[in-house]
C-alpha atoms as a PDB file:
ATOM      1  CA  UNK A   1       0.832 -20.366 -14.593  1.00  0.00           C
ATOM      2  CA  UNK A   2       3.729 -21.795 -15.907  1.00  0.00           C
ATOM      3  CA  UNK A   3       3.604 -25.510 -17.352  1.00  0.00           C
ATOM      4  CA  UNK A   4       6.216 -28.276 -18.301  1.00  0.00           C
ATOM      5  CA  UNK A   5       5.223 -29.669 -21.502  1.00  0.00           C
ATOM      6  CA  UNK A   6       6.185 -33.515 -22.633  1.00  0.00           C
ATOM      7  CA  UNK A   7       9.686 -31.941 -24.153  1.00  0.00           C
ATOM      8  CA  UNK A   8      10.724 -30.486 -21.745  1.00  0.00           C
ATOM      9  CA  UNK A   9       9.929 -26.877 -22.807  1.00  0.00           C
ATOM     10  CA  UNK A  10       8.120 -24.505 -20.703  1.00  0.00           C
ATOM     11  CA  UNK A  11       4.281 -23.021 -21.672  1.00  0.00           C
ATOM     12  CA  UNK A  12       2.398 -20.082 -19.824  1.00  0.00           C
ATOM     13  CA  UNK A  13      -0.971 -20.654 -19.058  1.00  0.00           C
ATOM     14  CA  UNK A  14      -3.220 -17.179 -18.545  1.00  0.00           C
ATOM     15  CA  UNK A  15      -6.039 -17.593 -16.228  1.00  0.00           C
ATOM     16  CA  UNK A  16      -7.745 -14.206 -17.494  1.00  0.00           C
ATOM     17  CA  UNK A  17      -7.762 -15.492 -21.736  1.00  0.00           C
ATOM     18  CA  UNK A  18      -8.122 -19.078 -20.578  1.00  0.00           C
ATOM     19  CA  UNK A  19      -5.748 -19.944 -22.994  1.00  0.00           C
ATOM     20  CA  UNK A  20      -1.582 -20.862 -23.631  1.00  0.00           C
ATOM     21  CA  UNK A  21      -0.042 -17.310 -24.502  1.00  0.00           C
ATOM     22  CA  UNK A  22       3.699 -18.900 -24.463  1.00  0.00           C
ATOM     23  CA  UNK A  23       5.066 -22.244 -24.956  1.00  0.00           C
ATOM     24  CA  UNK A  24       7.996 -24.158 -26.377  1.00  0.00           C
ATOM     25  CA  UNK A  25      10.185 -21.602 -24.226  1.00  0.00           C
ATOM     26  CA  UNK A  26      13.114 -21.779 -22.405  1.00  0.00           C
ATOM     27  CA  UNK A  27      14.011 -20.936 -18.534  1.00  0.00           C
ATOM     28  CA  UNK A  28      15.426 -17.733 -19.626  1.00  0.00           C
ATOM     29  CA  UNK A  29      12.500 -17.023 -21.954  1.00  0.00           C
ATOM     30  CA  UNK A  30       9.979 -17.486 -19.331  1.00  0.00           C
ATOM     31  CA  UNK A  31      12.236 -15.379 -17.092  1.00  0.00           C
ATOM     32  CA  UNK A  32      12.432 -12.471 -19.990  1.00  0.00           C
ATOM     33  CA  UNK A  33       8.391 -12.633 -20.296  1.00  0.00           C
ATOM     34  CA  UNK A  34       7.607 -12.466 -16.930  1.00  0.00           C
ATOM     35  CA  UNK A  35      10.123  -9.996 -16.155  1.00  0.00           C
ATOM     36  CA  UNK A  36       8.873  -7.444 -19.161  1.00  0.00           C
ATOM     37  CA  UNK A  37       5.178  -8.508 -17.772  1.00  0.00           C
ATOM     38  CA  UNK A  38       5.987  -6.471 -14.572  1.00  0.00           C
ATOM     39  CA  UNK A  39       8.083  -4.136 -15.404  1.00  0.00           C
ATOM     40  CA  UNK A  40       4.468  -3.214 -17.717  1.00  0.00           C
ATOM     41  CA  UNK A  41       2.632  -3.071 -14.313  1.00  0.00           C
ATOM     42  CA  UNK A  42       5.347  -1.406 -12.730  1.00  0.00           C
ATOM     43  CA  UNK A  43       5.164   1.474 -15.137  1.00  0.00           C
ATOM     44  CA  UNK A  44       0.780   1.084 -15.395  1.00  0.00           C
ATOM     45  CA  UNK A  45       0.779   1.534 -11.827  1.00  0.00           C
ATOM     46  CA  UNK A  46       3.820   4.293 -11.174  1.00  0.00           C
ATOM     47  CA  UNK A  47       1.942   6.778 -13.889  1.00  0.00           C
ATOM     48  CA  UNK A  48      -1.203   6.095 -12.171  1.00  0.00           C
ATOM     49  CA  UNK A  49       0.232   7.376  -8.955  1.00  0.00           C
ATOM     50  CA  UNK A  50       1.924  10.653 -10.786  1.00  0.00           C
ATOM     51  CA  UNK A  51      -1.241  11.226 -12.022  1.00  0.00           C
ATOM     52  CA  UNK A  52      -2.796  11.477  -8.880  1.00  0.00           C
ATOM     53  CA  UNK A  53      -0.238  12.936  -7.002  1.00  0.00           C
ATOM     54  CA  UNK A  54      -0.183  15.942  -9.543  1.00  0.00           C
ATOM     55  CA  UNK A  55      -3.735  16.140  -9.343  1.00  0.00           C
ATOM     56  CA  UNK A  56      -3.742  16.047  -5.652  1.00  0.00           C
ATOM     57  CA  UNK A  57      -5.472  13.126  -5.210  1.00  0.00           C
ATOM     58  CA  UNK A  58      -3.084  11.556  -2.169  1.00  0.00           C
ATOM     59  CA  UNK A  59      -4.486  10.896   0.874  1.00  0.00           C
ATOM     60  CA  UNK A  60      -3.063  13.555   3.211  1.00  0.00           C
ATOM     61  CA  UNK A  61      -2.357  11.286   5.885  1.00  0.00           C
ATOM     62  CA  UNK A  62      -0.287   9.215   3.230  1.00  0.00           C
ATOM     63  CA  UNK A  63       1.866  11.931   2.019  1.00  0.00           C
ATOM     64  CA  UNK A  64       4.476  14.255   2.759  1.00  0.00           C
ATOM     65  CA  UNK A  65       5.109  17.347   1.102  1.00  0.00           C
ATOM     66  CA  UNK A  66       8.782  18.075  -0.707  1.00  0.00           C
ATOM     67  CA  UNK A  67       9.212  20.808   2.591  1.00  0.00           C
ATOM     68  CA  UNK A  68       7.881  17.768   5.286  1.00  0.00           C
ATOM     69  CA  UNK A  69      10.037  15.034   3.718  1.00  0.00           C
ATOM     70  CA  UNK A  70      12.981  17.438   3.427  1.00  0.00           C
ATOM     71  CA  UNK A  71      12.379  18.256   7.383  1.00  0.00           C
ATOM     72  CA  UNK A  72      12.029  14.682   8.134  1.00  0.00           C
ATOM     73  CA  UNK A  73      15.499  13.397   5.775  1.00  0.00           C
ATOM     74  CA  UNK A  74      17.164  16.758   8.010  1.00  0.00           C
ATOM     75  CA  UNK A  75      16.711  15.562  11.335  1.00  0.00           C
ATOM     76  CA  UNK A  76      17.289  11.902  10.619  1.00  0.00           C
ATOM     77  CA  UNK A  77      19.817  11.836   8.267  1.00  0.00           C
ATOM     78  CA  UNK A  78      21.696  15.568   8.328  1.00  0.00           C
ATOM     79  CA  UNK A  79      21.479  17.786   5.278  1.00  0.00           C
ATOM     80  CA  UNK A  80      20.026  17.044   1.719  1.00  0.00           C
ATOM     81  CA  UNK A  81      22.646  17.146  -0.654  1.00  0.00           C
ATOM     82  CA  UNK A  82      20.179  15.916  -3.504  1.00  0.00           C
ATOM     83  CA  UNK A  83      19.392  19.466  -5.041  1.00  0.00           C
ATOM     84  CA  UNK A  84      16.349  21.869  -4.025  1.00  0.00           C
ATOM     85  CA  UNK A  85      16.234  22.480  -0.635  1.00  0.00           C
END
């Protein structure tokens, strides 16, 4: 949760520690933080899915193989010009 404090600067308040984990910041240091605080779970998350998807651990009905998504980018969009066909 982001706070104002009395001058003016900003403070983050985490609800999991129960504590302040930034303060005396600017705009464009809150921005920074919270920006590098997803990109984080961005990358947590995206090599959780690679690990499943090499492990083949997709639902099937959620999933396309490189041959089914190729077939579906064909006849919606006209050849791949991407590489591998």
């Amino acid at each position: 949760m982001i706070l104002v404090q009395p001058n003016g600067k900003l403070a983050i308040w985490s609800s999991i520690v129960d504590a302040i984990v930034v303060y005396d910041a600017t705009d464009e240091e809150i921005l920074e933080y919270e920006a590098e605080r997803a990109a984080e779970l961005a990358r947590s998350s995206t090599r959780r899915a690679i690990e499943r998807v090499r492990a083949g651990l997709v639902p099937r009905n959620l999933h396309l193989t490189w041959e089914e998504a190729l077939q579906q980018h064909v006849e919606r969009h006209g050849p791949f010009e991407g590489g591998q066909e």
